[in-house]
Structure formats: structure tokens, C-alpha cells
C-alpha atoms as a PDB file:
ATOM      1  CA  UNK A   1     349.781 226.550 163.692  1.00  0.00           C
ATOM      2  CA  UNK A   2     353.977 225.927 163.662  1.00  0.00           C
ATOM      3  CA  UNK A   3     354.557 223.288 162.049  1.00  0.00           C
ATOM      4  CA  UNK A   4     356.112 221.815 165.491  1.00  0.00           C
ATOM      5  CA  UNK A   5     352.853 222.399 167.381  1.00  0.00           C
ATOM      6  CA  UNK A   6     351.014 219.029 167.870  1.00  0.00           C
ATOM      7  CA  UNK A   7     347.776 218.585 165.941  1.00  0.00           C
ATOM      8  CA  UNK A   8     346.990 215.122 167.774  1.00  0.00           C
ATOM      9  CA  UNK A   9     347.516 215.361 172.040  1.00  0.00           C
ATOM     10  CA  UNK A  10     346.985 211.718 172.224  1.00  0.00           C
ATOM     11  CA  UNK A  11     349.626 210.582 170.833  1.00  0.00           C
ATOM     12  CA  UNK A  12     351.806 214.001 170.263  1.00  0.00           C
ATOM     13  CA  UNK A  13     351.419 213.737 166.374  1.00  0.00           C
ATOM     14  CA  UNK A  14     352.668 217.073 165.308  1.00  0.00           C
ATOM     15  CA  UNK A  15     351.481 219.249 162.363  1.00  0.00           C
ATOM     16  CA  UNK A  16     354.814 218.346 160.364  1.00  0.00           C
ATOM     17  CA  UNK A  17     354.505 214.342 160.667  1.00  0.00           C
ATOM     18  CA  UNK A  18     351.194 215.105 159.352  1.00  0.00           C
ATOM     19  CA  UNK A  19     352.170 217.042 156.500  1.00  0.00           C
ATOM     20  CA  UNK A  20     355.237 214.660 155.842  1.00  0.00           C
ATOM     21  CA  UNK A  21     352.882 211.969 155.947  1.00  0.00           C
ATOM     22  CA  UNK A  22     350.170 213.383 153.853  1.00  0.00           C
ATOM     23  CA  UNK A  23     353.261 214.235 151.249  1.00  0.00           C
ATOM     24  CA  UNK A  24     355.250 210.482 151.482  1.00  0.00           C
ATOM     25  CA  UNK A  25     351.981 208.211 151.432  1.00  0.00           C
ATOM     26  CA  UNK A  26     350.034 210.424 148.864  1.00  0.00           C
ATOM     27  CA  UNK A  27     346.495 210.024 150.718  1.00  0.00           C
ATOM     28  CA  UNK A  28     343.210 209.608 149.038  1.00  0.00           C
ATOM     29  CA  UNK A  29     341.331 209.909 151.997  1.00  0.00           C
ATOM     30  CA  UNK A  30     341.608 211.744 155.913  1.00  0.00           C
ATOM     31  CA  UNK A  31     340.864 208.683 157.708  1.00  0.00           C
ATOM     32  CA  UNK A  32     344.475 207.120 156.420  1.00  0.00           C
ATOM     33  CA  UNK A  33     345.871 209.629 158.852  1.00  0.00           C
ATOM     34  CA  UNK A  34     345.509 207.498 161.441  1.00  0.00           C
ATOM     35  CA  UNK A  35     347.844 205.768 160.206  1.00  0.00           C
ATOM     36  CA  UNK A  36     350.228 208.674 161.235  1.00  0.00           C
ATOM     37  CA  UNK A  37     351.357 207.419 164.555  1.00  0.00           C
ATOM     38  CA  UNK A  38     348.100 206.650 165.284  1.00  0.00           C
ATOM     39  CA  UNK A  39     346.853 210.413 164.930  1.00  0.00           C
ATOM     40  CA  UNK A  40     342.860 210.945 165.777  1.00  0.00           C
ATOM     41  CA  UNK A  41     342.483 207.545 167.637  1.00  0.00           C
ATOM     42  CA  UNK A  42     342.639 208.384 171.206  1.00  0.00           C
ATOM     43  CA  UNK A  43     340.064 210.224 171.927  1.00  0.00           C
ATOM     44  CA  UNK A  44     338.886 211.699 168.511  1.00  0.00           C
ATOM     45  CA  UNK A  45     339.316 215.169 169.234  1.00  0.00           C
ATOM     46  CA  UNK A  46     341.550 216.144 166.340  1.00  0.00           C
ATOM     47  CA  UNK A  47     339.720 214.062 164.185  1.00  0.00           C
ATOM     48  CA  UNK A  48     338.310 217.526 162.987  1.00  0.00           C
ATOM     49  CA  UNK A  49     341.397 219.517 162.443  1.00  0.00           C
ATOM     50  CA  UNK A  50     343.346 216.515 160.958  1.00  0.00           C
ATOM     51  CA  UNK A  51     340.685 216.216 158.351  1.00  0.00           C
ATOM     52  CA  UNK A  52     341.351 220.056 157.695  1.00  0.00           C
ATOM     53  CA  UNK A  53     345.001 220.001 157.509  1.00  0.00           C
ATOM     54  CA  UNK A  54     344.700 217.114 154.700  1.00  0.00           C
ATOM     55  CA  UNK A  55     342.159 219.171 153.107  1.00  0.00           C
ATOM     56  CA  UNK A  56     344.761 222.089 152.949  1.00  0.00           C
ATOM     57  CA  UNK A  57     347.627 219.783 152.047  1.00  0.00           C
ATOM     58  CA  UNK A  58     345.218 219.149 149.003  1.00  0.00           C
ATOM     59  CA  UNK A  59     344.239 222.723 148.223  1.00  0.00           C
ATOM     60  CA  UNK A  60     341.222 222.043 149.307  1.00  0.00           C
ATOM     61  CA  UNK A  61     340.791 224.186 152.263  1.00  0.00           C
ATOM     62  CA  UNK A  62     342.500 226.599 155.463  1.00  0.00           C
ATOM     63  CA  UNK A  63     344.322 225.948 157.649  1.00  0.00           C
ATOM     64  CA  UNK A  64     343.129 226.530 161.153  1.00  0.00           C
ATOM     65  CA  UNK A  65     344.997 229.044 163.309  1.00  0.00           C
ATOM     66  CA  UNK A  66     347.094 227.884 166.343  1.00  0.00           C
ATOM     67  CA  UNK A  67     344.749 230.620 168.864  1.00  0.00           C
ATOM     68  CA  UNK A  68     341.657 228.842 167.250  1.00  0.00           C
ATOM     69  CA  UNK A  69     342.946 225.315 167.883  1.00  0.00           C
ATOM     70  CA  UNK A  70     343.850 226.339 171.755  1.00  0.00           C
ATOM     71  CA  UNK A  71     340.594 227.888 172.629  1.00  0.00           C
ATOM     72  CA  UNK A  72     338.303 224.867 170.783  1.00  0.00           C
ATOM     73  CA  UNK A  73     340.457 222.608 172.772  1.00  0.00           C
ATOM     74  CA  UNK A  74     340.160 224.660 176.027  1.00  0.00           C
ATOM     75  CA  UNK A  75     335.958 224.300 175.120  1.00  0.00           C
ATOM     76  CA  UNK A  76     336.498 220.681 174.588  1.00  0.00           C
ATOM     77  CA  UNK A  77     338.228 220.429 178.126  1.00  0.00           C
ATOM     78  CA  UNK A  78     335.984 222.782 179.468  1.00  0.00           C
ATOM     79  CA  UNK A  79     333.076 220.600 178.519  1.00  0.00           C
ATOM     80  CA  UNK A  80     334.322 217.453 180.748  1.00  0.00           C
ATOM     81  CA  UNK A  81     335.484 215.401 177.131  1.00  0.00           C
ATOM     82  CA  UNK A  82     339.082 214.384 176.233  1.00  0.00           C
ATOM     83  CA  UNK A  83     342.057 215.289 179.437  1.00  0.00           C
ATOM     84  CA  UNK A  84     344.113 218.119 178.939  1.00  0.00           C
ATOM     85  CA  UNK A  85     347.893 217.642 178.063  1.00  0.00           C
ATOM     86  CA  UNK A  86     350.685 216.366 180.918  1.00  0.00           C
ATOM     87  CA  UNK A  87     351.721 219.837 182.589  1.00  0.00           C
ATOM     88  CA  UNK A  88     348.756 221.135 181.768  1.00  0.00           C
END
């Protein structure tokens, strides 16, 4: 994913706030991310891919790809859950 590509649709939380925040508040755990402009509490489904991009902020883990994060959103919208972006 670009770092300007939003990781939360909710609330358009983009990759980089996420990062920045990860980096400024020095997390100890995922769930403080929704403290990031309220990233992951709409309807939950980044909840997932937020918890991976702190994992990779840690070294921890990957980062996903911005084709895998389309097409697992495009199943999740698919599937009747969550509403697809404004201009969608």
C-alpha cells in the first residue's frame, strides 16, 4: 500500500497517520490505534490490516499489498457487510 492510501474507510485514516501514530505514541498494543482518528471503529473492517501494519511497524510482520487490501475489501462488500467508499 502508498503510504497515502487509506487503511481505515470509515473514517479515511490513511496508512501514514497510522505509521506516524504508531512512531509518536510508541504503542504497546494494536487496539491503541483506535485512538488514531478513530481508526477500526466504524465498522471493524480494518481492524485486521491495522493490527498488521502495527505488527510491521514493530518488525513483527508484512505488510499487506494494496491489490490484496482492494480485493478482501471488494469480498467484504461483496458479502453484504461494511458500505463501499463515497464514489464508489
Amino acid at each position: 500500500m502508498e503510504l497515502d492510501d487509506e487503511l481505515c474507510l470509515c473514517f479515511h485514516v490513511t496508512k501514514r497517520k497510522v505509521l506516524k501514530f504508531i512512531r509518536m505514541h510508541e504503542l504497546k498494543r494494536p487496539s491503541q490505534l483506535s485512538e488514531c482518528y478513530g481508526a477500526g471503529t466504524g465498522c471493524g473492517w480494518c481492524i485486521p490490516y491495522l493490527r498488521r501494519c502495527f505488527e510491521a511497524a514493530a518488525g513483527q510482520g508484512e505488510e499487506i499489498s494494496a491489490a490484496d487490501y482492494a480485493a478482501a475489501r471488494g469480498d467484504y462488500i461483496a458479502a453484504g457487510k461494511g458500505k463501499p467508499p463515497a464514489g464508489s
